[in-house]
PDB file of N, CA and C in Angstrom:
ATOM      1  N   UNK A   1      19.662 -68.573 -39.310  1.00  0.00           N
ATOM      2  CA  UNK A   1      18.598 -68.886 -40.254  1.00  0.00           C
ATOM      3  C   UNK A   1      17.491 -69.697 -39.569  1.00  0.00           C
ATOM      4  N   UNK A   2      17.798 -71.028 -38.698  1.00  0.00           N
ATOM      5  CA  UNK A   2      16.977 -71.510 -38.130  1.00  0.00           C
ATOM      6  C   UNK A   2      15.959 -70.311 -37.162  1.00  0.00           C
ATOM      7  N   UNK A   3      16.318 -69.880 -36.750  1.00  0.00           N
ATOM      8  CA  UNK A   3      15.949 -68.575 -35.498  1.00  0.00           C
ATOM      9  C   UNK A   3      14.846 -68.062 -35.958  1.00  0.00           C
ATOM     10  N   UNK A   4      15.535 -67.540 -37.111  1.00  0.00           N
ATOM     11  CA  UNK A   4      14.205 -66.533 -38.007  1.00  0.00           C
ATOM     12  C   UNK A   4      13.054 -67.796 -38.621  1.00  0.00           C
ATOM     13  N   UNK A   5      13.531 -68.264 -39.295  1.00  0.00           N
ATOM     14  CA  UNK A   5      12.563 -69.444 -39.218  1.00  0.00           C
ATOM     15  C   UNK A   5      11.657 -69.617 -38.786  1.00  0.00           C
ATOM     16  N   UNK A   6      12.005 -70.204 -37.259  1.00  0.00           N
ATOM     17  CA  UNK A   6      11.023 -70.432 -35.919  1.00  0.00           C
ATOM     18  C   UNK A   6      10.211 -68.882 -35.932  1.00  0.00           C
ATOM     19  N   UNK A   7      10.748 -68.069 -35.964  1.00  0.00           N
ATOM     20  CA  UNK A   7       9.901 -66.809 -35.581  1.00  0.00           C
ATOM     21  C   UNK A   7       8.774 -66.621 -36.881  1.00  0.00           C
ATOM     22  N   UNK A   8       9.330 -66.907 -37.957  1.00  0.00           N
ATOM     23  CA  UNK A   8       8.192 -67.043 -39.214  1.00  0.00           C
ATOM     24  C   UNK A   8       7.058 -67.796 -38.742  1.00  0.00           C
ATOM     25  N   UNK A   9       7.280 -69.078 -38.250  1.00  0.00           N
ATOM     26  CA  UNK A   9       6.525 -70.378 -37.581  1.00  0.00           C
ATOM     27  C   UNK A   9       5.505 -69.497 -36.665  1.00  0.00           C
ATOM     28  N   UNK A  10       6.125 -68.815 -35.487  1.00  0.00           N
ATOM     29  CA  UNK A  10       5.112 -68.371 -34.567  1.00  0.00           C
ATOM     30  C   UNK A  10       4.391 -67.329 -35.225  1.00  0.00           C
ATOM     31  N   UNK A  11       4.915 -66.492 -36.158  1.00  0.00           N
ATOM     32  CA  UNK A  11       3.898 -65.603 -36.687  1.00  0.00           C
ATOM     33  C   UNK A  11       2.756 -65.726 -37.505  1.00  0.00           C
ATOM     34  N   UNK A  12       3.369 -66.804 -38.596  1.00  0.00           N
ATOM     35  CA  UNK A  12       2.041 -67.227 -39.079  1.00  0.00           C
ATOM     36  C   UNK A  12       0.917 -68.300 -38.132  1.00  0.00           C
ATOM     37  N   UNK A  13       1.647 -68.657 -37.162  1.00  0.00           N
ATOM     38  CA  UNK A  13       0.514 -69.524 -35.982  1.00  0.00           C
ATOM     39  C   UNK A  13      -0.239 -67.833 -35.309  1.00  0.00           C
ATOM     40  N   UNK A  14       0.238 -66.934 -35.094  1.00  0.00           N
ATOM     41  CA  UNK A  14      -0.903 -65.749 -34.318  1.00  0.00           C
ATOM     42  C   UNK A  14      -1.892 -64.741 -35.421  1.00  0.00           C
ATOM     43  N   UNK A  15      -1.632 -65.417 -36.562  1.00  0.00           N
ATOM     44  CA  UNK A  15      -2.329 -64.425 -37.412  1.00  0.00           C
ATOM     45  C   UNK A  15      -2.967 -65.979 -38.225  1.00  0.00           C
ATOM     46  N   UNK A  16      -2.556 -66.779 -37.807  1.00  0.00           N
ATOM     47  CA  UNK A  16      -4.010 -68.136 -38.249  1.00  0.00           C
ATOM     48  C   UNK A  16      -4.802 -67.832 -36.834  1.00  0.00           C
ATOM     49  N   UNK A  17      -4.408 -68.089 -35.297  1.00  0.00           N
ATOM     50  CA  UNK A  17      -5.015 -67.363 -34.428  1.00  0.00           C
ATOM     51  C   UNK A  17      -5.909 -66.494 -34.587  1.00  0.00           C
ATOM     52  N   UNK A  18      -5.594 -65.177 -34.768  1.00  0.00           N
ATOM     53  CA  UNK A  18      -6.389 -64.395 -35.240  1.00  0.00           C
ATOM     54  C   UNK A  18      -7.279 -64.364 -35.774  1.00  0.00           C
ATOM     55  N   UNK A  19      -7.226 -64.956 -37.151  1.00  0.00           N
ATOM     56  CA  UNK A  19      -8.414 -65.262 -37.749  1.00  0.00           C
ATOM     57  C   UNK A  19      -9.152 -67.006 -37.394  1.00  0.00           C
ATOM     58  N   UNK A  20      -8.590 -67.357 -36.920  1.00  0.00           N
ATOM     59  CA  UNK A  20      -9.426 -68.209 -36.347  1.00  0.00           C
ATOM     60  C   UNK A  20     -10.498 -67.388 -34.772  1.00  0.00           C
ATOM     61  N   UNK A  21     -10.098 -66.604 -34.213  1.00  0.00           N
ATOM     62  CA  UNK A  21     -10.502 -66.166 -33.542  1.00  0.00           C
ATOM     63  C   UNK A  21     -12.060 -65.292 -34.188  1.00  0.00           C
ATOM     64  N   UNK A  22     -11.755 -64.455 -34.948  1.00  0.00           N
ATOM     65  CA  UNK A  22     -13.401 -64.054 -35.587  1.00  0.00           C
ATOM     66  C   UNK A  22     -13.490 -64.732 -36.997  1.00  0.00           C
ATOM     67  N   UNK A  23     -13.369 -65.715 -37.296  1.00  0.00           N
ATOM     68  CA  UNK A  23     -14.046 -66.898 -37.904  1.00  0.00           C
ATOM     69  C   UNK A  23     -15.391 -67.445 -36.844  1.00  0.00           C
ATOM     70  N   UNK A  24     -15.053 -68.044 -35.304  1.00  0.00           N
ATOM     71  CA  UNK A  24     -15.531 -68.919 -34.671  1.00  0.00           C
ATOM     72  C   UNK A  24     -16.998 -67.407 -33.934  1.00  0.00           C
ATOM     73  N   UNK A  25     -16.569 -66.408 -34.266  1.00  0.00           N
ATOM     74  CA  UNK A  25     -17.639 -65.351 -33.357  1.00  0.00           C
ATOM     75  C   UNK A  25     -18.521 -65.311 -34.364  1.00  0.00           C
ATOM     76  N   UNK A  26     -18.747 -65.928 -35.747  1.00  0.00           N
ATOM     77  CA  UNK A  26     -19.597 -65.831 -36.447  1.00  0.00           C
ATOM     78  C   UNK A  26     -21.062 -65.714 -35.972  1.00  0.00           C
ATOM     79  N   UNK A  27     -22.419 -65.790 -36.143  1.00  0.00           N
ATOM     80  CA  UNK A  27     -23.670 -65.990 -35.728  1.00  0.00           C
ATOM     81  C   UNK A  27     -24.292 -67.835 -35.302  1.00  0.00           C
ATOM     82  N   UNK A  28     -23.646 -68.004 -36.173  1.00  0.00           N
ATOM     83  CA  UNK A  28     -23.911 -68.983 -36.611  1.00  0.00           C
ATOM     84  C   UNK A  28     -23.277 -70.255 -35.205  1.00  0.00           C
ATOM     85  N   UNK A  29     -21.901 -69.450 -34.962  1.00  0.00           N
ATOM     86  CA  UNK A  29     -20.955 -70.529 -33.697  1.00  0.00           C
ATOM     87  C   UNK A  29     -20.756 -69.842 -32.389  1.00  0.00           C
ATOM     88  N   UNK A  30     -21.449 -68.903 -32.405  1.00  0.00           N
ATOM     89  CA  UNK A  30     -21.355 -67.700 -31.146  1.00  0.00           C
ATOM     90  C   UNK A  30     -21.517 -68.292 -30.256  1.00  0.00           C
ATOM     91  N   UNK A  31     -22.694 -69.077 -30.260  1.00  0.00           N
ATOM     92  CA  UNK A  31     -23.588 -69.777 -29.014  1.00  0.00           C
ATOM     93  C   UNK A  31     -22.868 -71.204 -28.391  1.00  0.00           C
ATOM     94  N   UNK A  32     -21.828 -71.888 -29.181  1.00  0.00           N
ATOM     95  CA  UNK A  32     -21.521 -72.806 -29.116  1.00  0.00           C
ATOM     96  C   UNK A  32     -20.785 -72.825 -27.652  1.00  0.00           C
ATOM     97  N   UNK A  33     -20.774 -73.481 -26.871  1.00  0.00           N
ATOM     98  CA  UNK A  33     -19.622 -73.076 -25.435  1.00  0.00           C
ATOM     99  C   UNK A  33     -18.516 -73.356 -26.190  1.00  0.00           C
ATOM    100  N   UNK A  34     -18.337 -74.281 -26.378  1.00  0.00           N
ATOM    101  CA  UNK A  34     -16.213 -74.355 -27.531  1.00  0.00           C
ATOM    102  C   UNK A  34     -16.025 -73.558 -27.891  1.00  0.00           C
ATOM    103  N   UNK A  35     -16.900 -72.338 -28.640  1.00  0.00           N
ATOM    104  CA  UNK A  35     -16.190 -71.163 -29.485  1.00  0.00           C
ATOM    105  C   UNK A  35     -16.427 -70.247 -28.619  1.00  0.00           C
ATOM    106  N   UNK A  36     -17.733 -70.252 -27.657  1.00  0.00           N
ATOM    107  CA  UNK A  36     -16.544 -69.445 -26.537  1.00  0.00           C
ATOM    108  C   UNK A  36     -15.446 -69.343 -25.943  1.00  0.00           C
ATOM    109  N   UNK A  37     -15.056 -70.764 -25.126  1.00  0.00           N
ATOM    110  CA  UNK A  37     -13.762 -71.125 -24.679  1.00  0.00           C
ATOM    111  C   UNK A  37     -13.031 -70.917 -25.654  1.00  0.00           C
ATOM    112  N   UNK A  38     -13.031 -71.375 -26.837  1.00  0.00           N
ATOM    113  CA  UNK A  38     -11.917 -70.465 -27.941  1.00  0.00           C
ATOM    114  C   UNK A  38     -11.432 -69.598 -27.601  1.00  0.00           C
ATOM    115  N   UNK A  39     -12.585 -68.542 -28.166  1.00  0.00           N
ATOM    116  CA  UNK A  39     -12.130 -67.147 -28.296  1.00  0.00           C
ATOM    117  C   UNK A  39     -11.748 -66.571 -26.669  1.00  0.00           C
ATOM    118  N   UNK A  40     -12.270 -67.444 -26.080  1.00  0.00           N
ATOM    119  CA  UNK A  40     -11.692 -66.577 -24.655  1.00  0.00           C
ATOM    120  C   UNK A  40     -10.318 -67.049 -24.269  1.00  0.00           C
ATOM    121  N   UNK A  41     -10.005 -68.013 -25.287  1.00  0.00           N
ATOM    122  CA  UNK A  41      -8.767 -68.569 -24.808  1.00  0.00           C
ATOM    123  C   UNK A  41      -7.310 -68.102 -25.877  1.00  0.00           C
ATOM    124  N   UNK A  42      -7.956 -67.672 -26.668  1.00  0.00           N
ATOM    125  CA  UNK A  42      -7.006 -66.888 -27.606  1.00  0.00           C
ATOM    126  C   UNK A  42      -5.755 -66.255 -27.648  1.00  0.00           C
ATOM    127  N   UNK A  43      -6.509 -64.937 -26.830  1.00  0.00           N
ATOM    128  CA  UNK A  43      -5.390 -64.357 -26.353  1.00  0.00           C
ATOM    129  C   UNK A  43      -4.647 -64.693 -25.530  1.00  0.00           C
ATOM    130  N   UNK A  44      -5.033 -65.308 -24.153  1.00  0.00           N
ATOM    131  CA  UNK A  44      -3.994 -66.210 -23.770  1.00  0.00           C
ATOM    132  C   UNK A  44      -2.572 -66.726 -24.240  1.00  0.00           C
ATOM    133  N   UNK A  45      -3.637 -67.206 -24.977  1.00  0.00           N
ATOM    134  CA  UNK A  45      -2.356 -67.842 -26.124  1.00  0.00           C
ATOM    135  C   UNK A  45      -1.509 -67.135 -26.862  1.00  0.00           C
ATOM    136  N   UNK A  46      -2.156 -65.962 -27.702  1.00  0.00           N
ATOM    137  CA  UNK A  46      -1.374 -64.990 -28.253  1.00  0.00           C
ATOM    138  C   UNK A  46       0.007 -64.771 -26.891  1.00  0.00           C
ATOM    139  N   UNK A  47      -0.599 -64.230 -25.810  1.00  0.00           N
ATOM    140  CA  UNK A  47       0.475 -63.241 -24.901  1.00  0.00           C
ATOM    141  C   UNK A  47       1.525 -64.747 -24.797  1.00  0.00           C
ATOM    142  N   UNK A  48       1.236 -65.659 -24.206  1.00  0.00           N
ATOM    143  CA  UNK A  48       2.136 -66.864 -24.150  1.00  0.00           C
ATOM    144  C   UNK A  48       2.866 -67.025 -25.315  1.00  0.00           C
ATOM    145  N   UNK A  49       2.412 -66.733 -26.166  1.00  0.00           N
ATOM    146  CA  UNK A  49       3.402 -67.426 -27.122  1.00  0.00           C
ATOM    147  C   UNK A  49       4.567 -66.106 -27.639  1.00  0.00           C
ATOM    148  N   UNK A  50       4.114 -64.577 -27.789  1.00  0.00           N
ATOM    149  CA  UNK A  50       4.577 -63.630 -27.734  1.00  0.00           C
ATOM    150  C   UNK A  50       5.570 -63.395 -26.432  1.00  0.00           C
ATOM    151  N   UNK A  51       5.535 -63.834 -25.299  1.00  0.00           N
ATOM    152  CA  UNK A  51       6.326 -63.747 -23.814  1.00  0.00           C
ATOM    153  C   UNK A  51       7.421 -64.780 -24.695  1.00  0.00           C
ATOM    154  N   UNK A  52       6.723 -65.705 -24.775  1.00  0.00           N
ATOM    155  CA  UNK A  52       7.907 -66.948 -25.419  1.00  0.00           C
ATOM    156  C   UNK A  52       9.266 -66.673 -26.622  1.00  0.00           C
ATOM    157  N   UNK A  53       8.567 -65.948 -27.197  1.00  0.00           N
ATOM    158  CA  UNK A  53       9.090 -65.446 -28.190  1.00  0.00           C
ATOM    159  C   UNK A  53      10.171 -64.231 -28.114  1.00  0.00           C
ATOM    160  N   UNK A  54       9.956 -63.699 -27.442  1.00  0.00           N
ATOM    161  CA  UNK A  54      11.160 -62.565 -26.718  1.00  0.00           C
ATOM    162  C   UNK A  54      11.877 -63.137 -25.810  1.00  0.00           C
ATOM    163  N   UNK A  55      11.601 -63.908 -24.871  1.00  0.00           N
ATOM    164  CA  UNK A  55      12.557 -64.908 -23.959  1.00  0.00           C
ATOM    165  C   UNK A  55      13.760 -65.537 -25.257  1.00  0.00           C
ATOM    166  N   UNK A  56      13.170 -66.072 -26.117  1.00  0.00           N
ATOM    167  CA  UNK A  56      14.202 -67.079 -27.293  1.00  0.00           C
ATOM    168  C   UNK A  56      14.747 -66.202 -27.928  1.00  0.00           C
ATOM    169  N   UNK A  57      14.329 -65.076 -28.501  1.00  0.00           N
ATOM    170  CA  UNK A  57      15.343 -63.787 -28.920  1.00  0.00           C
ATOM    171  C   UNK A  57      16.212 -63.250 -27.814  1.00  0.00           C
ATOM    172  N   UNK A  58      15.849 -62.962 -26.719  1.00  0.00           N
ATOM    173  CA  UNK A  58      17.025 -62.466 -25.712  1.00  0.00           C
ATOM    174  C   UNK A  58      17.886 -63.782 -25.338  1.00  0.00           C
ATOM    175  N   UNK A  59      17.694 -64.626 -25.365  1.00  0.00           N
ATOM    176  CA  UNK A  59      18.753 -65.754 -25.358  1.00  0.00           C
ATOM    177  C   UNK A  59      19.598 -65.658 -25.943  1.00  0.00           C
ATOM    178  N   UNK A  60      19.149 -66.311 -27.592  1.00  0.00           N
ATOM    179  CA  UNK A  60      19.486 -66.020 -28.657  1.00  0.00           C
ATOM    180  C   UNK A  60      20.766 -64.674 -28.627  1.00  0.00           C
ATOM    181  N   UNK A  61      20.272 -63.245 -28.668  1.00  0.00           N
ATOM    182  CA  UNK A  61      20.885 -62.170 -28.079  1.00  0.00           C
ATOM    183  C   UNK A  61      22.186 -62.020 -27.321  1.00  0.00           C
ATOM    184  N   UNK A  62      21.881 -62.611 -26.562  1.00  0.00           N
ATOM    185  CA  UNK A  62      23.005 -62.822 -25.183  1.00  0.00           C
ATOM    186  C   UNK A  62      23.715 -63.810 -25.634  1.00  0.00           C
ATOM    187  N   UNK A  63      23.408 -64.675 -26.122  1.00  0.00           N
ATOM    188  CA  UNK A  63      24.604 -66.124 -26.629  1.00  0.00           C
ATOM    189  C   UNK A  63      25.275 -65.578 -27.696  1.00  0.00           C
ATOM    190  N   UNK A  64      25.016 -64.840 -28.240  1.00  0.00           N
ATOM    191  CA  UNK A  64      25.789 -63.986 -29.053  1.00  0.00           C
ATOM    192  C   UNK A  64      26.641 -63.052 -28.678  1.00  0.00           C
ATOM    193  N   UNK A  65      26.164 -62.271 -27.581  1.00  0.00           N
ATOM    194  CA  UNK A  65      27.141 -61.809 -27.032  1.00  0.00           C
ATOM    195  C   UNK A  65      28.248 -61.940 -26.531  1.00  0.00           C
ATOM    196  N   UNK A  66      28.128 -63.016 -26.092  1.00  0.00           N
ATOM    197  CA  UNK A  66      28.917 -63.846 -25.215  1.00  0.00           C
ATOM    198  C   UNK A  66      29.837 -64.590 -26.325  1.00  0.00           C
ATOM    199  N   UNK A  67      29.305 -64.369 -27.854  1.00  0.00           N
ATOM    200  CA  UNK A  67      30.216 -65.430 -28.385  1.00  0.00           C
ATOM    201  C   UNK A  67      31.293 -64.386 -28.869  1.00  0.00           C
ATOM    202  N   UNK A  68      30.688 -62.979 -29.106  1.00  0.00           N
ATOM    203  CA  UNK A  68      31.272 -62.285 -29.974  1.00  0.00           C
ATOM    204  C   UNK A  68      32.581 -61.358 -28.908  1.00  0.00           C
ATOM    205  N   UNK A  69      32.513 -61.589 -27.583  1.00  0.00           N
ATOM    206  CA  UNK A  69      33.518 -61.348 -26.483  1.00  0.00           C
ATOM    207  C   UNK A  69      34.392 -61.911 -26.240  1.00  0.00           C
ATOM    208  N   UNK A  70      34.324 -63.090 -26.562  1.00  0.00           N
ATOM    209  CA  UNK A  70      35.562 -63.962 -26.444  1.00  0.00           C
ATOM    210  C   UNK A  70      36.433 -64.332 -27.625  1.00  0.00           C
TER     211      UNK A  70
END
């Protein structure tokens, strides 16, 4: 239960991402250098936190395996 949890946690953090991402490309904040570095820093973040996120499921995965063998 905790597991799924955490994974609820990261999903709603890449889809606030997301829309924080074309929120900040508005007209209005385009020009700003921060909402450049934002948005250029975004995805970054998306793939990091998505890499992260399959690392803790294959753990997860395997510790299970391992529990359900013995």
């Amino acid at each position: 239960m905790k597991s799924e949890l955490s994974m609820m946690v990261v999903a709603i953090i890449c889809a606030a991402l997301l829309i924080l991402g074309h929120v900040i490309i508005i007209e209005t904040l385009a020009y700003y250098t921060w909402a450049e570095w934002t948005a250029g820093a975004i995805p970054f973040v998306l793939f990091f936190m998505a890499w992260a996120s399959i690392r803790h499921c294959r753990a997860k995965e395997r510790a299970e395996e391992r529990q359900n063998q013995h």
